[in-house]
Protein backbone atom coordinates (compact mmCIF):
# COMPACT_ATOMS: atom_id res chain seq x y z
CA UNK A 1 96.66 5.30 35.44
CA UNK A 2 99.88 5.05 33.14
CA UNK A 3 101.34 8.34 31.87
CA UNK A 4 99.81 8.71 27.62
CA UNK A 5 102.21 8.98 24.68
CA UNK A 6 102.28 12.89 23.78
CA UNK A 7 102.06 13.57 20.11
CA UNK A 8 101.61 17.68 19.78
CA UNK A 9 103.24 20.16 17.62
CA UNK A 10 106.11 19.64 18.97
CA UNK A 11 106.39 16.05 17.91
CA UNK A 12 106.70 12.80 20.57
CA UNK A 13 107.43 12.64 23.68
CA UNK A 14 107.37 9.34 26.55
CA UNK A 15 108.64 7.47 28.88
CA UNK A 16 110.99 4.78 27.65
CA UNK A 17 109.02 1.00 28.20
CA UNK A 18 106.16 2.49 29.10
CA UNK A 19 104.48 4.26 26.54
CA UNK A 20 107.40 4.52 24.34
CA UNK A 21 108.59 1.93 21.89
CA UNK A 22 111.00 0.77 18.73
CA UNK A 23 107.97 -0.45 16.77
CA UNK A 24 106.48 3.36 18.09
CA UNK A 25 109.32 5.34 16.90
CA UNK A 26 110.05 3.01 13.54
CA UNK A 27 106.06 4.18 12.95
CA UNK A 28 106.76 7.63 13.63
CA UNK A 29 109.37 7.61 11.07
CA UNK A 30 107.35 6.04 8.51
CA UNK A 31 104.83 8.79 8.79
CA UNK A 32 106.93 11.28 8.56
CA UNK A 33 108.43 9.86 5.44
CA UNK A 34 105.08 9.27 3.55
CA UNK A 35 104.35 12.87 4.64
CA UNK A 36 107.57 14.35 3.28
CA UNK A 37 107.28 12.32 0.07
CA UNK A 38 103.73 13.73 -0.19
CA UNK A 39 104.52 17.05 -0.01
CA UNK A 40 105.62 17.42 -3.59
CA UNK A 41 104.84 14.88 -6.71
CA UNK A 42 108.08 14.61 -8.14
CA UNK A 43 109.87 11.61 -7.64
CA UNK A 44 113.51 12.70 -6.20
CA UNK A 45 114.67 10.80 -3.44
CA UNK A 46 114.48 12.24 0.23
CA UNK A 47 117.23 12.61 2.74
CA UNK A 48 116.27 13.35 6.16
CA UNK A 49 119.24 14.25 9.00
CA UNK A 50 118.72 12.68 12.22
CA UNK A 51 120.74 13.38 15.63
CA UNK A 52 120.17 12.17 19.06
CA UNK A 53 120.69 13.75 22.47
CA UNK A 54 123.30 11.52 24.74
CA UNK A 55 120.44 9.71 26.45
CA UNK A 56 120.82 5.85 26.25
CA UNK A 57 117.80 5.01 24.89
CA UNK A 58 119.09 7.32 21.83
CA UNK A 59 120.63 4.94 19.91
CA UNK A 60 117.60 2.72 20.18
CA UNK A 61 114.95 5.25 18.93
CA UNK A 62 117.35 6.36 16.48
CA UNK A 63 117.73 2.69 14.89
CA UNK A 64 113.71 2.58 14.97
CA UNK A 65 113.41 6.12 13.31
CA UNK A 66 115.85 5.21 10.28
CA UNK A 67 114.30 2.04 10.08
CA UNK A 68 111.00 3.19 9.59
CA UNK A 69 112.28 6.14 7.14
CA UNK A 70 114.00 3.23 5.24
CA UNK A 71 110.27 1.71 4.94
CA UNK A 72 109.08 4.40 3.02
CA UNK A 73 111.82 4.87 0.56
CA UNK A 74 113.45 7.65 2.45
CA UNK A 75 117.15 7.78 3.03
CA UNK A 76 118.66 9.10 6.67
CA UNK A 77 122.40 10.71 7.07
CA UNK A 78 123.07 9.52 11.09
CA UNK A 79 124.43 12.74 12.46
CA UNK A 80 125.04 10.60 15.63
CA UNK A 81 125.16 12.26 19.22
CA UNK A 82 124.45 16.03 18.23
CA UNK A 83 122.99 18.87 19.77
CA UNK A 84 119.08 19.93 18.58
CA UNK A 85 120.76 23.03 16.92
CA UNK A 86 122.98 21.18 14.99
CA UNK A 87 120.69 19.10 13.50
CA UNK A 88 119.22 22.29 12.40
CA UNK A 89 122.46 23.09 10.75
CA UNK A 90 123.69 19.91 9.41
CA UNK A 91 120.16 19.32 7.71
CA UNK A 92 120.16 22.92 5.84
CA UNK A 93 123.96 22.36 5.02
CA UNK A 94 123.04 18.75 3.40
CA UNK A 95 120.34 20.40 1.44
CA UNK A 96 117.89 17.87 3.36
CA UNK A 97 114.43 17.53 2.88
CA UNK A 98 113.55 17.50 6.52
CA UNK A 99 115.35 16.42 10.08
CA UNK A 100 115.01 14.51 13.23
CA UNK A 101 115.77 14.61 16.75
CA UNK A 102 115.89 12.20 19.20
CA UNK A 103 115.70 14.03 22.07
CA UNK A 104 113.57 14.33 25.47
CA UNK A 105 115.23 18.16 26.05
CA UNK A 106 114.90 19.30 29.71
CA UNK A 107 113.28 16.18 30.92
CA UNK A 108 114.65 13.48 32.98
CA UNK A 109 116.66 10.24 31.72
CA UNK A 110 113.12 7.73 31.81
CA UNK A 111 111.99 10.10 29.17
CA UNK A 112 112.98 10.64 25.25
CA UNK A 113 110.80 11.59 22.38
CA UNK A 114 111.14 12.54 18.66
CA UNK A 115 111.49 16.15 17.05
CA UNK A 116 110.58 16.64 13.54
CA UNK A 117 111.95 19.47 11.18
CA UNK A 118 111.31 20.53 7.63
CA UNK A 119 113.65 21.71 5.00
CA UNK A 120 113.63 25.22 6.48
CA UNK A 121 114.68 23.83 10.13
CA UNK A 122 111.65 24.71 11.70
CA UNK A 123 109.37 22.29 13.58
CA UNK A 124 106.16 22.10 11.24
CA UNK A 125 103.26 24.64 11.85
CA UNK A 126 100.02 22.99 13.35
CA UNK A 127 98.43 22.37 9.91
CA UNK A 128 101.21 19.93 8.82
CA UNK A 129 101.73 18.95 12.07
CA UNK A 130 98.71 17.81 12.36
CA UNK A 131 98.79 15.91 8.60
CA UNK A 132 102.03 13.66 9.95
CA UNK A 133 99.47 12.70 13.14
CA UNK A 134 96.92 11.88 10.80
CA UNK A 135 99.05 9.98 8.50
CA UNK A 136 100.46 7.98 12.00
CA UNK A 137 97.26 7.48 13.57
CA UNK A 138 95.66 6.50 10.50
CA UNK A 139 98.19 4.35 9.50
CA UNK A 140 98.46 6.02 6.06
CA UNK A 141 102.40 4.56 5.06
CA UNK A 142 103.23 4.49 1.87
CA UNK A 143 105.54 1.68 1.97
CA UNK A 144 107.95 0.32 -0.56
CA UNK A 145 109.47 -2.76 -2.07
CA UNK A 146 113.09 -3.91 -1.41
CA UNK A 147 114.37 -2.34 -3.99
CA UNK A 148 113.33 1.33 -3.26
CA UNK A 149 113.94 0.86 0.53
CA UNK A 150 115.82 4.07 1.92
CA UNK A 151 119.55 4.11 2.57
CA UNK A 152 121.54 5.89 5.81
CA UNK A 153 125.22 6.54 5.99
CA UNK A 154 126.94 8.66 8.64
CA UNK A 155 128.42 11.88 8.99
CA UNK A 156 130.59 12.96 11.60
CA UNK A 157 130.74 17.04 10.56
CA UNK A 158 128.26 18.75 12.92
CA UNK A 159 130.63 19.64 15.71
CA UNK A 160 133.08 21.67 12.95
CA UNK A 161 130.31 23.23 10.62
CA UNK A 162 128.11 24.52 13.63
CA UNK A 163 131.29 26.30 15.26
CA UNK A 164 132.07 27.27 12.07
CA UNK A 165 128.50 29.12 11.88
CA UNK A 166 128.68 31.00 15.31
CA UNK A 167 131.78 31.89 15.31
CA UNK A 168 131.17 34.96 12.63
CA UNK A 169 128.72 36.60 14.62
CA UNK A 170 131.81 37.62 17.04
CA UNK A 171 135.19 38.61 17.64
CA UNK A 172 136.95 35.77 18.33
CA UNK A 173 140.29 37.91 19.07
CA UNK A 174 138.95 40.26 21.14
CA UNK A 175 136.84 37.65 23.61
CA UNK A 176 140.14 35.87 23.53
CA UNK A 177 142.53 38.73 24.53
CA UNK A 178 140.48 38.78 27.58
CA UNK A 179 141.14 35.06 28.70
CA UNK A 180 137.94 34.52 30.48
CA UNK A 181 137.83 31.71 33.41
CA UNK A 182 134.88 29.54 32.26
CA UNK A 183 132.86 26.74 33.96
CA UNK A 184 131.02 24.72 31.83
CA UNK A 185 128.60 22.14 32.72
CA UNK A 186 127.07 20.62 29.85
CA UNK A 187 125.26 17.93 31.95
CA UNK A 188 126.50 15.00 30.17
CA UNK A 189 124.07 15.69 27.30
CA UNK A 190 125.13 16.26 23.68
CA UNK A 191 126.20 19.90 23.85
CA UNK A 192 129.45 19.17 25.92
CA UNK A 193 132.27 18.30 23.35
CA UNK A 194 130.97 21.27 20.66
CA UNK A 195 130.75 23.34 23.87
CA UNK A 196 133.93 22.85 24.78
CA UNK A 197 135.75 23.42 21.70
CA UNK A 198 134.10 26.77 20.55
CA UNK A 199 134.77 27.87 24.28
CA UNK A 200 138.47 27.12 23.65
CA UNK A 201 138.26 28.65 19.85
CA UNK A 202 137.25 31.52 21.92
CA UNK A 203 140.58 31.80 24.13
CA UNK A 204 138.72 31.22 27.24
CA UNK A 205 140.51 29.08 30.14
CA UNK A 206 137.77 25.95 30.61
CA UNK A 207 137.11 24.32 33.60
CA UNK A 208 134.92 21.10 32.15
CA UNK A 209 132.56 19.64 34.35
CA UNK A 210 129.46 16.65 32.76
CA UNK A 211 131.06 16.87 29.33
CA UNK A 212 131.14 13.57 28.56
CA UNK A 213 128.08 12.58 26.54
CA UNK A 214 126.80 9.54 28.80
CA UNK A 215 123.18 10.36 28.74
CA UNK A 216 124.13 9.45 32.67
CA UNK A 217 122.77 13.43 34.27
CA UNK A 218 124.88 14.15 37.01
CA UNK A 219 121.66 16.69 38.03
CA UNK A 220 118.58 17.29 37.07
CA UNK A 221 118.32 18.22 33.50
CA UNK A 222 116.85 21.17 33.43
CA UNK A 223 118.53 24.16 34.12
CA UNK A 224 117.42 25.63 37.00
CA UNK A 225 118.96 27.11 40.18
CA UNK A 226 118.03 24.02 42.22
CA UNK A 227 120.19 21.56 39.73
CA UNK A 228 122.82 23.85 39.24
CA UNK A 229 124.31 24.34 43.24
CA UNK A 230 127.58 22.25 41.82
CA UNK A 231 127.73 24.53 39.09
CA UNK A 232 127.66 27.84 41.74
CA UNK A 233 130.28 26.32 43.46
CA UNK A 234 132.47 25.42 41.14
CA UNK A 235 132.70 29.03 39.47
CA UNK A 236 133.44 30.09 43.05
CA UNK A 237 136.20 27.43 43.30
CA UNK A 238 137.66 28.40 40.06
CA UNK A 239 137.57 32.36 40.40
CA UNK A 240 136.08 31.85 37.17
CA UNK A 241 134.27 35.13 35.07
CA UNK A 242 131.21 32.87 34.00
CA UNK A 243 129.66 29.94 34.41
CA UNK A 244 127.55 28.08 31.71
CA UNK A 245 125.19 25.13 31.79
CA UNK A 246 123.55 24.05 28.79
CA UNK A 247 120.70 21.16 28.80
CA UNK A 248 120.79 17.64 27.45
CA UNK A 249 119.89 18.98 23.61
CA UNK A 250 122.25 22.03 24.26
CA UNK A 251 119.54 24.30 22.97
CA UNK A 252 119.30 26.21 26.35
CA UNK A 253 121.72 27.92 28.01
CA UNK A 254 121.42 29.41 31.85
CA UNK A 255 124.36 31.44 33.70
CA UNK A 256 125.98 31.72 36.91
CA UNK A 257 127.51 34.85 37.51
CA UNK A 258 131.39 35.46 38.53
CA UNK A 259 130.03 36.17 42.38
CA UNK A 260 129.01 32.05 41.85
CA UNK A 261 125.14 33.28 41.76
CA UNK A 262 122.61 32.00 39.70
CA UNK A 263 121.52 34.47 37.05
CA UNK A 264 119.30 32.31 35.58
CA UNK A 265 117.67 31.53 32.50
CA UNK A 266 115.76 34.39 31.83
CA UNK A 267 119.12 36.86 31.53
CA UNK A 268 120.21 34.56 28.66
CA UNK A 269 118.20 35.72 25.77
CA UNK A 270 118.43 39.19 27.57
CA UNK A 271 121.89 39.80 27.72
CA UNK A 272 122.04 38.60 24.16
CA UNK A 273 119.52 41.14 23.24
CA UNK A 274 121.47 43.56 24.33
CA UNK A 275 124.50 42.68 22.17
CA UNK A 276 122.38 42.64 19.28
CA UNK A 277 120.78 45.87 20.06
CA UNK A 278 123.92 47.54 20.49
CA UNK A 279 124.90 46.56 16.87
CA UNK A 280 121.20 47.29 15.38
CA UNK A 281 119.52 50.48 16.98
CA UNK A 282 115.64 50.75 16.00
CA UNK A 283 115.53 46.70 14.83
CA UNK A 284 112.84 44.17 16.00
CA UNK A 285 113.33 40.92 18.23
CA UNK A 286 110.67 38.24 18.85
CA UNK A 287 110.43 36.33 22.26
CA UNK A 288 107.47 34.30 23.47
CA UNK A 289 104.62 35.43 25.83
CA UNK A 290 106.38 33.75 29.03
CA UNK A 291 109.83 35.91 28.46
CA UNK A 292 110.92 38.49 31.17
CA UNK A 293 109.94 42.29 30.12
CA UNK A 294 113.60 42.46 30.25
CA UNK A 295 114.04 42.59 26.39
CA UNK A 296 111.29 44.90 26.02
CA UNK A 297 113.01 47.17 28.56
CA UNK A 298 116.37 46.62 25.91
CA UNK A 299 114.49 47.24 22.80
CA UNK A 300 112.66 50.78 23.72
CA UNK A 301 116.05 51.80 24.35
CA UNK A 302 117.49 51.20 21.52
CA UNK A 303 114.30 52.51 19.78
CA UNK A 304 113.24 49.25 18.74
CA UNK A 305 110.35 46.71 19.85
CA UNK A 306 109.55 43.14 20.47
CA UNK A 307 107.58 40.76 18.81
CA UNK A 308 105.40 38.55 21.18
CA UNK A 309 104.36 34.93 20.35
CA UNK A 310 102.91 31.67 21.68
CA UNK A 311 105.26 29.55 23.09
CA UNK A 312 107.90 27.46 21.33
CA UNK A 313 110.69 28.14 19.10
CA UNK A 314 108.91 27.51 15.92
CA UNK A 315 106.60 30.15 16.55
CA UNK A 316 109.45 32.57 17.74
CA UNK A 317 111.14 31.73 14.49
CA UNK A 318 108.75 32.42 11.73
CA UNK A 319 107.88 35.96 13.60
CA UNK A 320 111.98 36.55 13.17
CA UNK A 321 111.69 35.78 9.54
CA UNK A 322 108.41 37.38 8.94
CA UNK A 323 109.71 40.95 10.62
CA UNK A 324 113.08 40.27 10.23
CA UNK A 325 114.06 40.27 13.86
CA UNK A 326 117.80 40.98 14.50
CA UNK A 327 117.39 38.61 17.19
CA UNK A 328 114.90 36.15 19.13
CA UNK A 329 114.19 33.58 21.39
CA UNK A 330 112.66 32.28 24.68
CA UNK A 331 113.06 32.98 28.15
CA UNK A 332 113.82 29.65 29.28
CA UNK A 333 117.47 29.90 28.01
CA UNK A 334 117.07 29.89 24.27
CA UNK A 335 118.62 32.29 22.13
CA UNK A 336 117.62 32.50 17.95
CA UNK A 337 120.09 34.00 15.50
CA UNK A 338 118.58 33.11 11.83
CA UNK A 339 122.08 33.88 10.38
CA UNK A 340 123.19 30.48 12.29
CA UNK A 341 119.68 28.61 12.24
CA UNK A 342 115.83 29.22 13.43
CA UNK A 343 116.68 26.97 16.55
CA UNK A 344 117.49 27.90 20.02
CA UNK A 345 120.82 27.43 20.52
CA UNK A 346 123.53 27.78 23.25
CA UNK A 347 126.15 27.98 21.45
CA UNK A 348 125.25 31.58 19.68
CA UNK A 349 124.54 32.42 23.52
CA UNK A 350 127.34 31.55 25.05
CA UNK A 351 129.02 33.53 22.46
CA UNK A 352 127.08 36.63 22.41
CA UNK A 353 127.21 37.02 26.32
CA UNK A 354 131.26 36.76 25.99
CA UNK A 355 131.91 39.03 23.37
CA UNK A 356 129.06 41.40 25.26
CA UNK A 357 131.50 40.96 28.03
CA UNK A 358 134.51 41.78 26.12
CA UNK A 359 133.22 44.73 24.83
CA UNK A 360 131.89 46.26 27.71
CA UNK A 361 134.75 45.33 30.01
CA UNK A 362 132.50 44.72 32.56
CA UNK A 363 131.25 41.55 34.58
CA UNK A 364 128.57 39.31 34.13
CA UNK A 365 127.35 40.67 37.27
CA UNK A 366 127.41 44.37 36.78
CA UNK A 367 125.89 43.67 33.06
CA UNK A 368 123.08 41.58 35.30
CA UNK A 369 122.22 43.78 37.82
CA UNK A 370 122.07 46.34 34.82
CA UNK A 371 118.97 44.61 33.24
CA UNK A 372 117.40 43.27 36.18
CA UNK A 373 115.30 44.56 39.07
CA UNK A 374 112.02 42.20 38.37
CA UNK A 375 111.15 39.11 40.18
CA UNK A 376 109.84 36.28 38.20
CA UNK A 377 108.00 33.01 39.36
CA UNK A 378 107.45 29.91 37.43
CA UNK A 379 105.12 27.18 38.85
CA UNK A 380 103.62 23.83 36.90
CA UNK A 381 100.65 22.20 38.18
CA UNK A 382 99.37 18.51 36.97
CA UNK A 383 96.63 19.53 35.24
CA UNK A 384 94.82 18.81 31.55
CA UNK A 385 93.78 20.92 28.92
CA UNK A 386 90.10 20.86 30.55
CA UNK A 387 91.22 21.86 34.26
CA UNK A 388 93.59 24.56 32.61
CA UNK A 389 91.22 26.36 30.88
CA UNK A 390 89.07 25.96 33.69
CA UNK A 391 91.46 27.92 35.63
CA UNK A 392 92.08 30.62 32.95
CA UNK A 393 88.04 31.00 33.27
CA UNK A 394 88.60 31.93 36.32
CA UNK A 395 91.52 33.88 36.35
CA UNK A 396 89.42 36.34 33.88
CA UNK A 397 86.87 36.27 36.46
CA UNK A 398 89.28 37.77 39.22
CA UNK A 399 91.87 40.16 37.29
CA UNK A 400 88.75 41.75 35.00
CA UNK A 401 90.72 44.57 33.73
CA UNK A 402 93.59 42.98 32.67
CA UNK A 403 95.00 43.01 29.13
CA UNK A 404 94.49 39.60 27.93
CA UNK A 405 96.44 37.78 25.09
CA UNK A 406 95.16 34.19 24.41
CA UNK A 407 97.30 33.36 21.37
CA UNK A 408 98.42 30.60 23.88
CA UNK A 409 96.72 30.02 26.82
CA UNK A 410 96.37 33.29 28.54
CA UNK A 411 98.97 35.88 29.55
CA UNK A 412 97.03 38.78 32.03
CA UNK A 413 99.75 41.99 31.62
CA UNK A 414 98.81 44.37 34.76
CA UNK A 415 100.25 48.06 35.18
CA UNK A 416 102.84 46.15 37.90
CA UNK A 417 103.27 42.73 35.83
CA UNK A 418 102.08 39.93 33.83
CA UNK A 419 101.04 36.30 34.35
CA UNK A 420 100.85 33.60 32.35
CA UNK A 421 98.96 30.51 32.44
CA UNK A 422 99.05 27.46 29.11
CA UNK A 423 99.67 24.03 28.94
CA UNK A 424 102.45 22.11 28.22
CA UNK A 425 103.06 20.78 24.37
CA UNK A 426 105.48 18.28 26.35
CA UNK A 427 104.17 17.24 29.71
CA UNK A 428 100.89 16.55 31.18
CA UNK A 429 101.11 19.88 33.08
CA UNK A 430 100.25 23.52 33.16
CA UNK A 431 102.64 25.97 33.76
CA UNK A 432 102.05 29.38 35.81
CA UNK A 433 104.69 32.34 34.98
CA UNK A 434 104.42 35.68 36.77
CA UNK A 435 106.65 38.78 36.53
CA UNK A 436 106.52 41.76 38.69
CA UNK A 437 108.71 44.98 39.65
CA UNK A 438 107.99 44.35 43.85
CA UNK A 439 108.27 40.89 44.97
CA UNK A 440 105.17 41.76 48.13
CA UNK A 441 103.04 42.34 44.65
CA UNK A 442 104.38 38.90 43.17
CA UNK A 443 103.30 37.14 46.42
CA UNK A 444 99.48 38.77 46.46
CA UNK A 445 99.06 37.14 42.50
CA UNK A 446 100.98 33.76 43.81
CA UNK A 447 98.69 33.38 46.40
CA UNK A 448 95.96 34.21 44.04
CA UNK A 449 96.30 31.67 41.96
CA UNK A 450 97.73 28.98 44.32
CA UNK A 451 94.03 29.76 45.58
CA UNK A 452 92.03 29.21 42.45
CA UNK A 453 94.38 26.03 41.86
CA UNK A 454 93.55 24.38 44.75
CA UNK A 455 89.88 25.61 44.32
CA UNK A 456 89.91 23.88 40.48
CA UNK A 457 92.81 20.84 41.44
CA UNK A 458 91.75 19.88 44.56
């Protein structure tokens, strides 16, 4: 049975030729135009920014989007090949009414999709959300005559104006005094030339590796330890003090220590947390329900706490704004600064972790093995919304005196860990994250629920 179209909160995802077309996207648009133009009654013209990740069916979708923006009287400034977070930027600095992304994030080339933002750079909440699906499914476009058809130009800016954001929230002399050895791997995705030139703004000595924006992945796109071997041995190779790999949107960042060991994902937003934490004592962060108790562990020490949420960036964001969080993001590499943008963004991270460094004096490794000390397994099944909660049934059925959150699917928080259980907003799969302090008490929940899986999955 072919793969469905996913249209969630977090906008539209496919496969390219299967499920995914131009006349699909140039829709998309034009929903998202009538809904902006809805929003208020007064007749000024709307500008939406719109970027695309480096994948080659970008350009395609892109064409599609504008064209079906253009349909509804709404104009489009082509931001070109940018990164998800700069899109963010560009569309605040342009005084936009809303933005796009063409983008398919962490999943591989046969995929893209479409990410929507409004004025304030977030992704829209579910209610609104769920008005643009209405207005697409329904077929509710408010289309226009020739005259009043939308307009696009270009603009070429985003690379200088987001360095020019992140670089603030540093010292740019002192992480250059040090002359740091860096590896970066930007995976031939959109983050590689802005990577590269706030690396070198920074003073560090770059080794480049995947920075040209082909859309061609010279690995797997997500990064995890399996796609990133090249990336272990080429900060061995290079003696280098860090290595970096961002994804194809550049909004996630993962490290590989100066030993050429794979830190992971998870110590992104942590070591960042402890930057922040360092400058704020007593402040409040925000990180989703699937992030490592590693910031928590950060924030009691610095007297402060941590604001849990469902997954996704938007959520993470509005709990940073609501109690002004010094600091947020998601364990899967993203890290949230609201004085650069409510996006995750690797570029603040990659920043953050060097001028942590700088400070400090010490390695990436020592500041590691500072914060860590908890094993952490993540697992996806192929499984619906039905099966899932099927599963979560009976998850509550085995662990009865866990404390249960089920703001998003269900996380179970033991004395001696946590697990987590939702569905994906972006594949047809359910994801299983578990944390624990001993890794023989991370294997007696694996096999748990590898049990109750195969029990529910067949």
């Amino acid at each position: 049975m072919a793969q469905e179209l996913i249209i969630s909160i977090s906008g539209m995802r496919g496969i390219i030729g299967a499920n995914l077309f131009p006349e699909t996207a140039a829709t998309y648009g034009a929903a998202f135009g009538t809904f902006l133009k809805e929003q208020t009654a007064d007749k000024k013209r709307r500008v939406v920014a719109i970027g695309r990740d480096s994948r080659p069916s970008g350009s395609m979708l892109l064409g599609a989007v504008v064209s079906g923006l253009a349909s509804v009287g709404v104009d489009a400034i082509d931001l070109g090949i940018c990164t998800t977070p700069g899109v963010g930027i560009m569309l605040r600095h342009l005084h936009c009414a809303g933005g796009v992304v063409i983008t398919a994030s962490h999943n591989p080339i046969e995929y893209n999709g479409i990410k929507l933002l409004l004025d304030n750079g977030i992704a829209p909440p579910k209610a609104l959300a769920e008005k643009i699906r209405k207005i697409y499914f329904e077929k509710q476009l408010k289309r226009v005559n020739s005259a009043d058809c939308g307009q696009v130009w270009a603009n070429d800016k985003s690379c200088e104006i987001h360095i020019d954001k992140v670089l603030p929230l540093v010292n740019p002399a002192q992480i250059a005094a040090k002359k740091f050895k860096v590896v970066l791997d930007s995976i031939n995705g959109a983050g590689g030339p802005v990577g590269l030139l706030l690396l070198k703004k920074l003073g560090c000595n770059v080794t480049a590796v995947n920075i040209e924006p082909t859309g061609i992945f010279a690995h797997g796109a997500e990064p995890t330890e399996e796609n990133l071997k090249s990336l272990c041995e080429n900060v061995r190779k290079a003696v280098a003090d860090i290595g970096f790999a961002q994804d194809p949107d550049a909004d996630r960042l993962a490290i590989v220590d100066n030993t050429g060991r794979y830190i992971g994902e998870e110590f992104t937003l942590a070591l960042a947390a402890q930057y922040m934490f360092a400058k704020n004592p007593g402040a409040s962060a925000a990180a989703n329900l699937s992030t490592s108790r590693m910031i928590d562990d950060i924030a009691a020490a610095a007297g402060g706490k941590v604001i849990r949420t469902p997954v996704g960036e938007a959520h993470v964001a509005q709990a940073m704004i609501q109690h002004q969080c010094v600091i947020g993001g998601e364990g899967n590499g993203g890290v949230i600064d609201l004085r650069v943008g409510p996006i995750r963004d690797s570029l603040v991270a990659m920043a953050m972790v060097l001028q942590l460094m700088a400070e400090t004096g010490k390695t990436v490794t020592q500041l590691a093995d500072s914060l860590g000390g908890y094993t952490m397994h993540k697992t996806k099944y192929k499984a619906d919304a039905q099966r899932a909660k099927a599963i979560i049934e009976k998850a509550k059925q085995i662990f009865p005196d866990a404390k249960l959150n089920t703001s998003d699917g269900c996380r179970f928080d033991f004395a001696d860990g946590w697990l987590h259980i939702r569905t994906s907003n972006t594949e047809p799969i359910m994801r299983v994250i578990l944390e624990t302090k001993d890794a023989a008490i991370a294997q007696k929940y694996l096999k748990t629920m590898e049990s109750i899986c195969k029990e529910t999955l067949g």
